[in-house]
Structure formats: C-alpha cells, structure tokens
PDB file of N, CA and C in Angstrom:
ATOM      1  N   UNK A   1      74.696 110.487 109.236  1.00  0.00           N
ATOM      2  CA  UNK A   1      76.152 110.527 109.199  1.00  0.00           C
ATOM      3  C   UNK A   1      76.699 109.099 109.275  1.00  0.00           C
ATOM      4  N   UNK A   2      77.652 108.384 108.712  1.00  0.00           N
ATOM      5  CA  UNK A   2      78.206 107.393 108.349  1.00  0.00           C
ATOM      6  C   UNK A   2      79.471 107.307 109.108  1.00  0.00           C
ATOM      7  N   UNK A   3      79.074 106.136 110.037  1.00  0.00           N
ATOM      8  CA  UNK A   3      79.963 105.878 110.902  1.00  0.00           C
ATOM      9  C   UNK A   3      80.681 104.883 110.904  1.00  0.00           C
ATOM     10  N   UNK A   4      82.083 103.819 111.427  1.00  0.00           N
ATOM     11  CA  UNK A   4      82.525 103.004 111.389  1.00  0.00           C
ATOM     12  C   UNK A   4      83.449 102.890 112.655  1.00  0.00           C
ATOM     13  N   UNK A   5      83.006 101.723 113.396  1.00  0.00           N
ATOM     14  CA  UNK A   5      83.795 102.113 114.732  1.00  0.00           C
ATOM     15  C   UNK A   5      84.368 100.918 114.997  1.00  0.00           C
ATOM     16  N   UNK A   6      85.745 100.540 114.791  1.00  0.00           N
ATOM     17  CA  UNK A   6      86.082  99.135 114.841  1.00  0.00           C
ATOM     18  C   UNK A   6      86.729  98.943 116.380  1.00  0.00           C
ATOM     19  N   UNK A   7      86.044  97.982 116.946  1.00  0.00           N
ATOM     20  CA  UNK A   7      87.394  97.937 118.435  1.00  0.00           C
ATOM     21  C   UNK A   7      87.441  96.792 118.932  1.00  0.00           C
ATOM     22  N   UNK A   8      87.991  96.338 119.911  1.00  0.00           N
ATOM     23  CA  UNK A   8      88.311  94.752 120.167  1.00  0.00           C
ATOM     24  C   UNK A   8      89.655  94.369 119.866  1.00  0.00           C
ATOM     25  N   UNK A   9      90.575  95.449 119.683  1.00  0.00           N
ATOM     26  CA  UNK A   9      92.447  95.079 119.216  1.00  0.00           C
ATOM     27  C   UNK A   9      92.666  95.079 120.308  1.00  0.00           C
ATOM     28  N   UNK A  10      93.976  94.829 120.807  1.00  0.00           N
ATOM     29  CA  UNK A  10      94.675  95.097 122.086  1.00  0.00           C
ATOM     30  C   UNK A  10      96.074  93.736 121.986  1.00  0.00           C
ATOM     31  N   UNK A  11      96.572  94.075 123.101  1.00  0.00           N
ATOM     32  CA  UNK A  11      97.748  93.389 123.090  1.00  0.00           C
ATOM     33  C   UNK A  11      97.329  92.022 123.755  1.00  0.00           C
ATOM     34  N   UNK A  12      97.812  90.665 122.936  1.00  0.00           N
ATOM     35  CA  UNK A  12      97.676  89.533 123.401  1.00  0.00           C
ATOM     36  C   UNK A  12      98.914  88.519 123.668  1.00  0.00           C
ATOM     37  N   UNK A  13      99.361  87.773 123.762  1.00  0.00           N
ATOM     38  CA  UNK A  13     100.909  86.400 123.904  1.00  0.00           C
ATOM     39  C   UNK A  13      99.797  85.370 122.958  1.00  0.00           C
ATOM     40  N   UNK A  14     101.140  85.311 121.786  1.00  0.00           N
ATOM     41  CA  UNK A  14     101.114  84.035 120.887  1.00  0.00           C
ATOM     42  C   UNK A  14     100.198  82.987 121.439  1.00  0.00           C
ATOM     43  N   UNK A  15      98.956  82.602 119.952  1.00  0.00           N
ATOM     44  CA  UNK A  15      98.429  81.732 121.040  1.00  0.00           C
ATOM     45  C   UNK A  15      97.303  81.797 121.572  1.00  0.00           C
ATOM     46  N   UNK A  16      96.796  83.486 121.631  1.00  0.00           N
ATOM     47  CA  UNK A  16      95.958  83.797 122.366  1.00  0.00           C
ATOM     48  C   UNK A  16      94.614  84.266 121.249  1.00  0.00           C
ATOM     49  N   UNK A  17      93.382  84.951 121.853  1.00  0.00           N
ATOM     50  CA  UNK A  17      92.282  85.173 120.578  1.00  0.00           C
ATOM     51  C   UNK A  17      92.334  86.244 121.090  1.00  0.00           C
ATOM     52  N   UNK A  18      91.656  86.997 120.144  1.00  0.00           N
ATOM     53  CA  UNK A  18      90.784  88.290 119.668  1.00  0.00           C
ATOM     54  C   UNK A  18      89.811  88.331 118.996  1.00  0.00           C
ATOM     55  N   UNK A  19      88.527  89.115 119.296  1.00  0.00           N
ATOM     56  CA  UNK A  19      87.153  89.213 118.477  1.00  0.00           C
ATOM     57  C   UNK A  19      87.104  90.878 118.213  1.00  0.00           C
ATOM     58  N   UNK A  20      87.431  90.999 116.715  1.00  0.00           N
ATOM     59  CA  UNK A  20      87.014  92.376 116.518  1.00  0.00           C
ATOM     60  C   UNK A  20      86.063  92.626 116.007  1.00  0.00           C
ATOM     61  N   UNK A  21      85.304  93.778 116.425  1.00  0.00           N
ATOM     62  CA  UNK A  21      84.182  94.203 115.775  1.00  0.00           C
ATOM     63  C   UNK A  21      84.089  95.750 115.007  1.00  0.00           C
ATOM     64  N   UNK A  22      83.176  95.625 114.073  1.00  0.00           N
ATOM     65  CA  UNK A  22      83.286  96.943 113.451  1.00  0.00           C
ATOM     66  C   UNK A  22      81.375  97.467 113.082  1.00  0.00           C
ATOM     67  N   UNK A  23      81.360  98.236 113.979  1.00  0.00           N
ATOM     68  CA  UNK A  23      80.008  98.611 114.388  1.00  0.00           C
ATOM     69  C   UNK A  23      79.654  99.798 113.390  1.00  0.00           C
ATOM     70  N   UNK A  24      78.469  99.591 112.334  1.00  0.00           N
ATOM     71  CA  UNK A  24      78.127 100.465 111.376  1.00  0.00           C
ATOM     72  C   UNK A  24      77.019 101.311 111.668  1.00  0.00           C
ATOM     73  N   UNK A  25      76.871 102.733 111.256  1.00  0.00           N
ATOM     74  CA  UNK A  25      75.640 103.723 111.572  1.00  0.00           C
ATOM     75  C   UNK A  25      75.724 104.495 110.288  1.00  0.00           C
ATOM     76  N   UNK A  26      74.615 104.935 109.843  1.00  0.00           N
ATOM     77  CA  UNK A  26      74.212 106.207 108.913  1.00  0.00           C
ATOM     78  C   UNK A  26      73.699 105.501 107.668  1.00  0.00           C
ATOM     79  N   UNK A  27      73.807 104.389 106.916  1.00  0.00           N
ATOM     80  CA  UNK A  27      73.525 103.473 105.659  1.00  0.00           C
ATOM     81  C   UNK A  27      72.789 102.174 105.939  1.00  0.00           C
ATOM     82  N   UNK A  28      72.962 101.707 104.837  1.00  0.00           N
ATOM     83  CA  UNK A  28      71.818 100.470 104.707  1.00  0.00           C
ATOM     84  C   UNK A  28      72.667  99.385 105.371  1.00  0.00           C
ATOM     85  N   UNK A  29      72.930  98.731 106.861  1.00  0.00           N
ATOM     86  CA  UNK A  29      74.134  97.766 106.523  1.00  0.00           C
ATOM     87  C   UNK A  29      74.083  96.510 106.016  1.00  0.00           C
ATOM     88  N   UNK A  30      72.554  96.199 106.043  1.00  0.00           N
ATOM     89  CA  UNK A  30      72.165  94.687 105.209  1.00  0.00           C
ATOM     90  C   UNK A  30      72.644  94.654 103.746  1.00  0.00           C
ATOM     91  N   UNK A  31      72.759  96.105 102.869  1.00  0.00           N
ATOM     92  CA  UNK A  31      72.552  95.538 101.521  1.00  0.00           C
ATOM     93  C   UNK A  31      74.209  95.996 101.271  1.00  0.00           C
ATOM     94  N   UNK A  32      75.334  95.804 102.137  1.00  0.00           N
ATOM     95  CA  UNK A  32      76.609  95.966 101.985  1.00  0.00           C
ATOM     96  C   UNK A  32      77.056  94.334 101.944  1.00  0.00           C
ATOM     97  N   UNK A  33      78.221  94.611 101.507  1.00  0.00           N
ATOM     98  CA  UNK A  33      79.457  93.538 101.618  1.00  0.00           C
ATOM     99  C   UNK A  33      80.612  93.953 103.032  1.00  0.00           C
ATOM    100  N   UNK A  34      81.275  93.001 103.192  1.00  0.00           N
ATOM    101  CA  UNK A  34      82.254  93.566 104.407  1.00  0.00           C
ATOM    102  C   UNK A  34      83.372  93.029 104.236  1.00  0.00           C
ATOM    103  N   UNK A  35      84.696  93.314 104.703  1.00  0.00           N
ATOM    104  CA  UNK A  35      85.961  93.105 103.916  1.00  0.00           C
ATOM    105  C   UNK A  35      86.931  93.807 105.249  1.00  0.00           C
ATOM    106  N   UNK A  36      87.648  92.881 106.054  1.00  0.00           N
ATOM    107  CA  UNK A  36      88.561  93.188 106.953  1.00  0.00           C
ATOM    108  C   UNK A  36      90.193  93.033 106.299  1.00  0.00           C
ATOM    109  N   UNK A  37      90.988  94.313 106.397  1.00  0.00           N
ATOM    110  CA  UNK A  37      92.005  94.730 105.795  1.00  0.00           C
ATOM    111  C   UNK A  37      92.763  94.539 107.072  1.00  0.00           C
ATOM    112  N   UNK A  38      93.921  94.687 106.526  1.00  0.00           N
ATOM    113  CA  UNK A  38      95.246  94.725 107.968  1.00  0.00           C
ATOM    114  C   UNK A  38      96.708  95.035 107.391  1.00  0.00           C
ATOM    115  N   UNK A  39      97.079  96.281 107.895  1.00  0.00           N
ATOM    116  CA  UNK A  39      98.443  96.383 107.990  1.00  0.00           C
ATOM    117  C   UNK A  39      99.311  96.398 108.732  1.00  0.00           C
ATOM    118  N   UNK A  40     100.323  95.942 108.246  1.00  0.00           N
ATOM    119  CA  UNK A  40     101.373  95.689 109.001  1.00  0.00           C
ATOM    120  C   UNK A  40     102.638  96.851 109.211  1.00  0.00           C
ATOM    121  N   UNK A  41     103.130  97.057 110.213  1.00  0.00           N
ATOM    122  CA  UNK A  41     104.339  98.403 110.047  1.00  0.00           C
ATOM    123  C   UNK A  41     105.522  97.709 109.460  1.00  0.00           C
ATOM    124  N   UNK A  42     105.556  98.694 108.133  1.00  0.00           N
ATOM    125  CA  UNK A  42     106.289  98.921 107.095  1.00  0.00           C
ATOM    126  C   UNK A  42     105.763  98.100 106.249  1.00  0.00           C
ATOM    127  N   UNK A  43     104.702  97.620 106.135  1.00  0.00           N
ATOM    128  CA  UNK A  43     104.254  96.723 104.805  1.00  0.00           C
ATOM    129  C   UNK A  43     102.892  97.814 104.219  1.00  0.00           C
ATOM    130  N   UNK A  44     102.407  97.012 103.297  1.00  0.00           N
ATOM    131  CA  UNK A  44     101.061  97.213 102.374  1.00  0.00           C
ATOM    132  C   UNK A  44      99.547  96.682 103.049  1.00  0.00           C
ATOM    133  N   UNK A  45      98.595  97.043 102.654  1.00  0.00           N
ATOM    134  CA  UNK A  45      97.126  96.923 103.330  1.00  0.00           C
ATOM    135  C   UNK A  45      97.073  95.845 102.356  1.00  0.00           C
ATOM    136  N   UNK A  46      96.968  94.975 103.525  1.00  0.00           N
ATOM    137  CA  UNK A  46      96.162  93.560 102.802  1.00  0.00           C
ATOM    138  C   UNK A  46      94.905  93.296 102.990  1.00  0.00           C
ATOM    139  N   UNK A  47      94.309  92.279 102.428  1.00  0.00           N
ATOM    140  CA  UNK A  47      92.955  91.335 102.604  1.00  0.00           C
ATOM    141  C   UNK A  47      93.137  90.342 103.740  1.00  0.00           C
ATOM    142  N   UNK A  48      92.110  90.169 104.239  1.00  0.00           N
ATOM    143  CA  UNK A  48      92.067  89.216 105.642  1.00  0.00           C
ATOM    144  C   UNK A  48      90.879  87.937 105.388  1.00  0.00           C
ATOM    145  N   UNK A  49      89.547  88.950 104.980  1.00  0.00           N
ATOM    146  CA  UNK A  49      88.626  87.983 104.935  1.00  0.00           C
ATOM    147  C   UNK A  49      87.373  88.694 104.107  1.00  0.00           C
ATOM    148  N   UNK A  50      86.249  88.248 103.867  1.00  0.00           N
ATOM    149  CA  UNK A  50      85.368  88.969 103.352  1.00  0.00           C
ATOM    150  C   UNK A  50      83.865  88.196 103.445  1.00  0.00           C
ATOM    151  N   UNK A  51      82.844  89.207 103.750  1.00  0.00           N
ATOM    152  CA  UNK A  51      81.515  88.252 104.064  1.00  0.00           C
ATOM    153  C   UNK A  51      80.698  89.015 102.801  1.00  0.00           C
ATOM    154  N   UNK A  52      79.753  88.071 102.498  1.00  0.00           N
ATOM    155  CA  UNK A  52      78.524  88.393 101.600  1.00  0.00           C
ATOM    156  C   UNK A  52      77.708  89.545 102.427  1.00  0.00           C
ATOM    157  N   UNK A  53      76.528  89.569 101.713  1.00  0.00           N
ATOM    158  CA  UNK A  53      75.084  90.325 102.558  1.00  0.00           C
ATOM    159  C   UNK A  53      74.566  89.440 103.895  1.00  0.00           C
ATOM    160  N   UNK A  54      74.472  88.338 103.282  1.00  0.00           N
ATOM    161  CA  UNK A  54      73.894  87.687 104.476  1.00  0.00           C
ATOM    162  C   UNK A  54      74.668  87.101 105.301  1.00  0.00           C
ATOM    163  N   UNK A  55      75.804  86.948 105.353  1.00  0.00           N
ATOM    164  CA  UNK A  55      76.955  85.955 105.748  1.00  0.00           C
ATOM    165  C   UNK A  55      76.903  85.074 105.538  1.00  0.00           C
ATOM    166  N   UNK A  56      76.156  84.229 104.674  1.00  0.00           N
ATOM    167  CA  UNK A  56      76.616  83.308 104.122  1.00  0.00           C
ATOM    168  C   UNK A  56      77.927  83.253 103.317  1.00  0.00           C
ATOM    169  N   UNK A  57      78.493  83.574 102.758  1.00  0.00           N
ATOM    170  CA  UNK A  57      79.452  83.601 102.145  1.00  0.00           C
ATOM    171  C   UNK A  57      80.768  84.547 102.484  1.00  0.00           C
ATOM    172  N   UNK A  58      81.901  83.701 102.318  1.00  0.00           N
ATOM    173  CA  UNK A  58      83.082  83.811 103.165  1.00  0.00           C
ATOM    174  C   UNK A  58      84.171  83.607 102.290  1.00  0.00           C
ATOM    175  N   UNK A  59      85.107  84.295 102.463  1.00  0.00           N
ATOM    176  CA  UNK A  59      86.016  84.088 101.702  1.00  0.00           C
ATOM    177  C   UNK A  59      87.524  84.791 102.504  1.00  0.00           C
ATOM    178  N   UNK A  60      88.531  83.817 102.547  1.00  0.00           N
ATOM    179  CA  UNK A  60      89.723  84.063 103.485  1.00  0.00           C
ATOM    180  C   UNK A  60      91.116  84.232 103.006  1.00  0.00           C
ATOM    181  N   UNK A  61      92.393  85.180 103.099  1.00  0.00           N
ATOM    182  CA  UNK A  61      93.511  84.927 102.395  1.00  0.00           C
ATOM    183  C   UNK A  61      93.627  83.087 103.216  1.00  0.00           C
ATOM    184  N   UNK A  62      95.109  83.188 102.500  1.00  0.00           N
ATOM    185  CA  UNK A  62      95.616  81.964 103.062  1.00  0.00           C
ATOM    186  C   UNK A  62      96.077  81.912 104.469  1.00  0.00           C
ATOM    187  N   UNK A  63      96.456  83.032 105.108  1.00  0.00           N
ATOM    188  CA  UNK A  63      97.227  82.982 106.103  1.00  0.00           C
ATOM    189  C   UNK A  63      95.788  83.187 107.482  1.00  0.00           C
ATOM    190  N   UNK A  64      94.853  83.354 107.393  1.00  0.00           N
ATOM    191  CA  UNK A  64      93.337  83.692 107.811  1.00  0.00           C
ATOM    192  C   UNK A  64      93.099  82.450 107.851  1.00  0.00           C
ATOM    193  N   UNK A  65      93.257  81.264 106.571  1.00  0.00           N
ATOM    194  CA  UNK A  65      92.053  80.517 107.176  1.00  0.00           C
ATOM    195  C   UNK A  65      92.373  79.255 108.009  1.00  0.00           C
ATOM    196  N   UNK A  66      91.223  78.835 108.681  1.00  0.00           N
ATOM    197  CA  UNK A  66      91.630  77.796 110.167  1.00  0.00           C
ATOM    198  C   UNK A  66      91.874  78.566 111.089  1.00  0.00           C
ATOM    199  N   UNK A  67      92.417  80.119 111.008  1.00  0.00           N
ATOM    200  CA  UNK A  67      92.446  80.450 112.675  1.00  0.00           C
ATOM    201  C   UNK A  67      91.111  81.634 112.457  1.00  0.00           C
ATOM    202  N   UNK A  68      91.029  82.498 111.556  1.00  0.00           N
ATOM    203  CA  UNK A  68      89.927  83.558 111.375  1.00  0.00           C
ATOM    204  C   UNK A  68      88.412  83.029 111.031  1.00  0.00           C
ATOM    205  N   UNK A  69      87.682  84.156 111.569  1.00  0.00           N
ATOM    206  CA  UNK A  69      86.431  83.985 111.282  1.00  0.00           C
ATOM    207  C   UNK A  69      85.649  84.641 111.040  1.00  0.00           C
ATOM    208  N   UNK A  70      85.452  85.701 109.567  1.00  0.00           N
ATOM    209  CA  UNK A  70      84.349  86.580 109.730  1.00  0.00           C
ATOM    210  C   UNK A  70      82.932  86.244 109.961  1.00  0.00           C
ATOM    211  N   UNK A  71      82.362  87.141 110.536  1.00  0.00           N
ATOM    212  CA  UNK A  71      80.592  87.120 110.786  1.00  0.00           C
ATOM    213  C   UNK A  71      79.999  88.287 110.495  1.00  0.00           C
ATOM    214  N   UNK A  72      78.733  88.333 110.538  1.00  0.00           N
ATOM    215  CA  UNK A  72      78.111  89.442 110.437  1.00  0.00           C
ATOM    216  C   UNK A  72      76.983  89.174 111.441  1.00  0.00           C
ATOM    217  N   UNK A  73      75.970  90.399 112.010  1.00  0.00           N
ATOM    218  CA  UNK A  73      74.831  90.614 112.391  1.00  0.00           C
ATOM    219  C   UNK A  73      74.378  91.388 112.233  1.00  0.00           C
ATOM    220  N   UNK A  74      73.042  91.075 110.797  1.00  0.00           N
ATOM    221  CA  UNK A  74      72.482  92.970 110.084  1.00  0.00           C
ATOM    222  C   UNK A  74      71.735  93.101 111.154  1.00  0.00           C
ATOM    223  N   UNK A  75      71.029  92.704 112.161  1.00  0.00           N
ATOM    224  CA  UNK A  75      70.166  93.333 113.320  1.00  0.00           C
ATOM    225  C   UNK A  75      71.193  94.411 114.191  1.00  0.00           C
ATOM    226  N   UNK A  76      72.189  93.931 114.582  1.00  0.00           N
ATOM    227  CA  UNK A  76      73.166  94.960 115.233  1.00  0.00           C
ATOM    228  C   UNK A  76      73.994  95.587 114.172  1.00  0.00           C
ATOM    229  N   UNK A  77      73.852  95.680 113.326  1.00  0.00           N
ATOM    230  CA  UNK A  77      74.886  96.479 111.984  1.00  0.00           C
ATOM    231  C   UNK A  77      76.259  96.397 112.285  1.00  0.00           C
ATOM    232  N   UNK A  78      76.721  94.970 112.420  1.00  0.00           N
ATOM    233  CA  UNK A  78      78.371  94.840 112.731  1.00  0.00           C
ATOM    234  C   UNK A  78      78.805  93.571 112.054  1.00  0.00           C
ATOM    235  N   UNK A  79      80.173  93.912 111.809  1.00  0.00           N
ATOM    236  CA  UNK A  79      80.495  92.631 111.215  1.00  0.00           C
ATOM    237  C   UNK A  79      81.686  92.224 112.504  1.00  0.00           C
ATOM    238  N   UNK A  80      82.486  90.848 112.813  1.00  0.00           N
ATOM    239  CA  UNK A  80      83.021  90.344 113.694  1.00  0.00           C
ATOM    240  C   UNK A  80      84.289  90.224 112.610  1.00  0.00           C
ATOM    241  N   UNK A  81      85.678  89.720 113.511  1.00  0.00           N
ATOM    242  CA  UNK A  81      86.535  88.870 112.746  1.00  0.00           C
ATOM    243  C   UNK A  81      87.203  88.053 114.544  1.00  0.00           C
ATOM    244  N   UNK A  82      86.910  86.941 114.215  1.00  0.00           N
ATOM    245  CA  UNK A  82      87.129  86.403 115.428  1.00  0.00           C
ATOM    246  C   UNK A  82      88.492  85.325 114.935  1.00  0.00           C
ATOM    247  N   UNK A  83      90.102  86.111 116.147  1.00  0.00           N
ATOM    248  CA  UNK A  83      91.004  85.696 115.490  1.00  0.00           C
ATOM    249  C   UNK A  83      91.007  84.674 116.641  1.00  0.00           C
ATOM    250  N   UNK A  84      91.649  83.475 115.959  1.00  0.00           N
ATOM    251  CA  UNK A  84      92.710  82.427 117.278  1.00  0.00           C
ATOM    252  C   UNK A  84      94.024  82.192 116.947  1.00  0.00           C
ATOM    253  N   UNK A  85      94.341  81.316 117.996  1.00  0.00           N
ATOM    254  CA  UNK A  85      95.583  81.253 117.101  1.00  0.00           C
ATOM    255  C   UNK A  85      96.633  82.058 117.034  1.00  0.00           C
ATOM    256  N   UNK A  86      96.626  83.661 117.807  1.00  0.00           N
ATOM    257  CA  UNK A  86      97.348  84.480 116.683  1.00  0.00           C
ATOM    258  C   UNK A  86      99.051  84.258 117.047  1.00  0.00           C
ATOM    259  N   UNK A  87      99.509  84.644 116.071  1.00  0.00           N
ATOM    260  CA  UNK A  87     101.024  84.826 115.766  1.00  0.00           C
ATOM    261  C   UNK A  87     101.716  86.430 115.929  1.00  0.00           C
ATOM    262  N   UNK A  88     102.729  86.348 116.164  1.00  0.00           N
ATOM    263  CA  UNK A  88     103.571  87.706 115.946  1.00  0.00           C
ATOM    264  C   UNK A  88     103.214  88.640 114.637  1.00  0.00           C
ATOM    265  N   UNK A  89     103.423  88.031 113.476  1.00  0.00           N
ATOM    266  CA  UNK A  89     103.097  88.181 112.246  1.00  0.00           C
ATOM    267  C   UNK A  89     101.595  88.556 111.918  1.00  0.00           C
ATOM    268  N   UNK A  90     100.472  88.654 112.856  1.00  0.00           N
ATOM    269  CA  UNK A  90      99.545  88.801 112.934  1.00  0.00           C
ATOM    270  C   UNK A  90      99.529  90.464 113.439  1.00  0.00           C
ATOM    271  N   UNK A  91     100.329  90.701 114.116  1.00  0.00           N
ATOM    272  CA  UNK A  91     100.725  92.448 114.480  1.00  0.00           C
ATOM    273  C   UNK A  91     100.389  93.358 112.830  1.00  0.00           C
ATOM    274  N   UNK A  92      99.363  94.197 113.432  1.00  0.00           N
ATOM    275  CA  UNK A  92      98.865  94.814 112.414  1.00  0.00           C
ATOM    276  C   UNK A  92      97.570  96.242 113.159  1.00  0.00           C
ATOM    277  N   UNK A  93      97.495  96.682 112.187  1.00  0.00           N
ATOM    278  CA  UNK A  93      96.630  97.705 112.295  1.00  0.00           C
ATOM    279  C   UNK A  93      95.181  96.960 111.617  1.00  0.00           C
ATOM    280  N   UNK A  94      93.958  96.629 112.321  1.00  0.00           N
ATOM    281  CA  UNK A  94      92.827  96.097 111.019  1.00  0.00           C
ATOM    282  C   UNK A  94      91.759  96.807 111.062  1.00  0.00           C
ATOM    283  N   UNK A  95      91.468  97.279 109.510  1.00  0.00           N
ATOM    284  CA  UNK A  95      90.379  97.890 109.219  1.00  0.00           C
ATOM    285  C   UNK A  95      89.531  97.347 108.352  1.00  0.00           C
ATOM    286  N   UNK A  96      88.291  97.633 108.922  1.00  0.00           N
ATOM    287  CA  UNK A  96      86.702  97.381 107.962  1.00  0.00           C
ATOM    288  C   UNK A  96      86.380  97.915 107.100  1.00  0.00           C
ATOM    289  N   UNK A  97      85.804  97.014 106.102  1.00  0.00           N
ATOM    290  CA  UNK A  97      85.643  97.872 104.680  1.00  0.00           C
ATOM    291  C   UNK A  97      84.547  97.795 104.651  1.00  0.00           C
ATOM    292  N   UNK A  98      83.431  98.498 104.029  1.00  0.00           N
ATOM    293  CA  UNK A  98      82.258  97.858 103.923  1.00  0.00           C
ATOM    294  C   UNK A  98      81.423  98.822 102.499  1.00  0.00           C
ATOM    295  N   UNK A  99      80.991  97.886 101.497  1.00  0.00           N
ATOM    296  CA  UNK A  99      80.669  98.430 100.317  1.00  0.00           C
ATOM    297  C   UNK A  99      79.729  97.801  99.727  1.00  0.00           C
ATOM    298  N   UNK A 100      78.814  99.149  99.005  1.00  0.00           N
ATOM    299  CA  UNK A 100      77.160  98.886  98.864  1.00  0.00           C
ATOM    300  C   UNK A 100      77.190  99.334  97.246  1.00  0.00           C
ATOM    301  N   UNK A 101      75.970  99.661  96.939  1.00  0.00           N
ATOM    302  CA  UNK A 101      75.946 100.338  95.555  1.00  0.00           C
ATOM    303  C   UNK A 101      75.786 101.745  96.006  1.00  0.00           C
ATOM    304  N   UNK A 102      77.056 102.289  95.480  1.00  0.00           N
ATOM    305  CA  UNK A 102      77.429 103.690  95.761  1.00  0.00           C
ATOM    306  C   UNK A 102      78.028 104.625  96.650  1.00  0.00           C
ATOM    307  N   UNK A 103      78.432 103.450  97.670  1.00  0.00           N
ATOM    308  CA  UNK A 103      78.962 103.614  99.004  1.00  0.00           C
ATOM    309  C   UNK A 103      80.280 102.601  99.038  1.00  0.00           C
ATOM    310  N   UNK A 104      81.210 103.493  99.695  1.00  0.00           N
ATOM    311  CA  UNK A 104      82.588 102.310 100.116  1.00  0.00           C
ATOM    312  C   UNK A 104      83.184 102.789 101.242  1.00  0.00           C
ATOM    313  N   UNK A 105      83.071 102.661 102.283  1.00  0.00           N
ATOM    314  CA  UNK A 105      83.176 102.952 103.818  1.00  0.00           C
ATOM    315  C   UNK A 105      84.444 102.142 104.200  1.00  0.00           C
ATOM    316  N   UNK A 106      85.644 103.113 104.684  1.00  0.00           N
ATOM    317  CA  UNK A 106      87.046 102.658 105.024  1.00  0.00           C
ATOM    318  C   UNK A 106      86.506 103.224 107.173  1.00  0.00           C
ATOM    319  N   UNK A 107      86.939 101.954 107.991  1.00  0.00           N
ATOM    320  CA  UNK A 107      86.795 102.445 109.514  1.00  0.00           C
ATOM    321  C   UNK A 107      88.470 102.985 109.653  1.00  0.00           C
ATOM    322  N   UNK A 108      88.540 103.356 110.818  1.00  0.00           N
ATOM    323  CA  UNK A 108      89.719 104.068 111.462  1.00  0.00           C
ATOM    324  C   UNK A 108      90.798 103.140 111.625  1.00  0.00           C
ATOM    325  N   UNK A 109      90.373 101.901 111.981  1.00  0.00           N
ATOM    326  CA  UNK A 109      91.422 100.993 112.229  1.00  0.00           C
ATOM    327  C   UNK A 109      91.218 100.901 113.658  1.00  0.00           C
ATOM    328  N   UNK A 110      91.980  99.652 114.203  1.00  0.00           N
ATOM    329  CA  UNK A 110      92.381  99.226 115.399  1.00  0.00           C
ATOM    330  C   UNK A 110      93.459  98.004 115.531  1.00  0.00           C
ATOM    331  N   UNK A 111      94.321  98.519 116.317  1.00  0.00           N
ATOM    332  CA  UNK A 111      95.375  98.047 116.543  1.00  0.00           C
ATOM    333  C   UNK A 111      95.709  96.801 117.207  1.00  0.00           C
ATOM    334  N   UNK A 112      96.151  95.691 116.636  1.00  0.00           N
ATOM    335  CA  UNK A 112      96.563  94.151 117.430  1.00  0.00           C
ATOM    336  C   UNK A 112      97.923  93.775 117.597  1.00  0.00           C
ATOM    337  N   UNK A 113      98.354  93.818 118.812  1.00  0.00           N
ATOM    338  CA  UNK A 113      99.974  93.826 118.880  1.00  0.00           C
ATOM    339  C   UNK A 113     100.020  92.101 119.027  1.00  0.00           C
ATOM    340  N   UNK A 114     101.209  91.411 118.727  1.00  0.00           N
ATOM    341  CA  UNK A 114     101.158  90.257 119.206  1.00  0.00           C
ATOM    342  C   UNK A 114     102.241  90.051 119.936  1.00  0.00           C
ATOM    343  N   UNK A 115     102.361  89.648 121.069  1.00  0.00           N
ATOM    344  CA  UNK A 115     103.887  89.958 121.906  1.00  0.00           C
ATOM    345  C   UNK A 115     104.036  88.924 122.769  1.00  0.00           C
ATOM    346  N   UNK A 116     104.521  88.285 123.097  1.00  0.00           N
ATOM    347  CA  UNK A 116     105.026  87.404 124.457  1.00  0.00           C
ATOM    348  C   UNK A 116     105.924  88.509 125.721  1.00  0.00           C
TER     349      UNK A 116
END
C-alpha cells in the first residue's frame, strides 16, 4: 500500500525555520523524482523545489531559492524541504509529489502558518 506522510508544518514568527519531511512506503523510492508543491488560501498549487533520484540535482522557484532546501534519503525513503528565513507569504498548505515510471504519488499536505 502506498503511502505519503508529510509532517514538520506548524506555526512559526517571521524569521524563523522549518524542516519538512515527507516519509514514503509501498514503491520503489530510489527510482522516483520528488517535487514539493504549496498552496496558498485562495491561490493556485505551486512549485517550491524539486530533487533528482539521487539528490543530486535540484531545482528551485525563485521565491525558494537562498532560503529552501530540498534533500532526499533513499535509505529512509524521505525527502526533506528545509525552510529558513520564512515570511508571511510563505503561509501555505505543502505537499509532496513524488513520480516514477508509472507512478505519481500526491501526500495529504501539511500546514505552515507564518505569524508574528
């Protein structure tokens, strides 16, 4: 069974970090890609960041890079997004994507308020 369990959101003050993780079960998670989404209330699901197979390779919107950081670890089947930095505007719902050949795995989401 194919699982996706993202957690590590919570409420922080401008400024402050967050490390989310999104913990994979039931598939191959080495031979996936990974892709952290985020919405915002009343907006559209955006792109955040995205890692290769191995993590070597990274790729960030504009507003992600210098404070975000995706990672991966195929031994623990999780990928990270380690925020700093964050802003108000950073308030969002973020979900893990993660996609193989023949597989495209959406997680539940988890929630990052940003508040003073």
């Amino acid at each position: 069974q194919v699982q996706l369990v993202e957690s590590g959101g919570g409420l922080v003050q401008p400024g402050g970090s967050l490390r989310l993780s999104c913990a994979a079960s039931g598939f191959t998670f080495s031979e996936s890609v990974a892709t952290w989404y985020r919405q915002a209330p009343g907006k559209e699901r955006e792109l955040v960041a995205h890692i290769g197979f191995t993590g070597d390779a990274t790729s960030y919107e504009a507003f992600a890079k210098g404070r975000f950081t995706i990672s991966r670890d195929n031994s623990k089947n999780t990928v990270y997004l380690q925020m700093n930095n964050l802003k108000p505007e950073d308030t969002a719902v973020y979900y893990c994507r993660i996609q193989g050949l023949g597989f495209d795995y959406w997680g539940n989401g988890t929630l990052v308020t940003i508040s003073s």
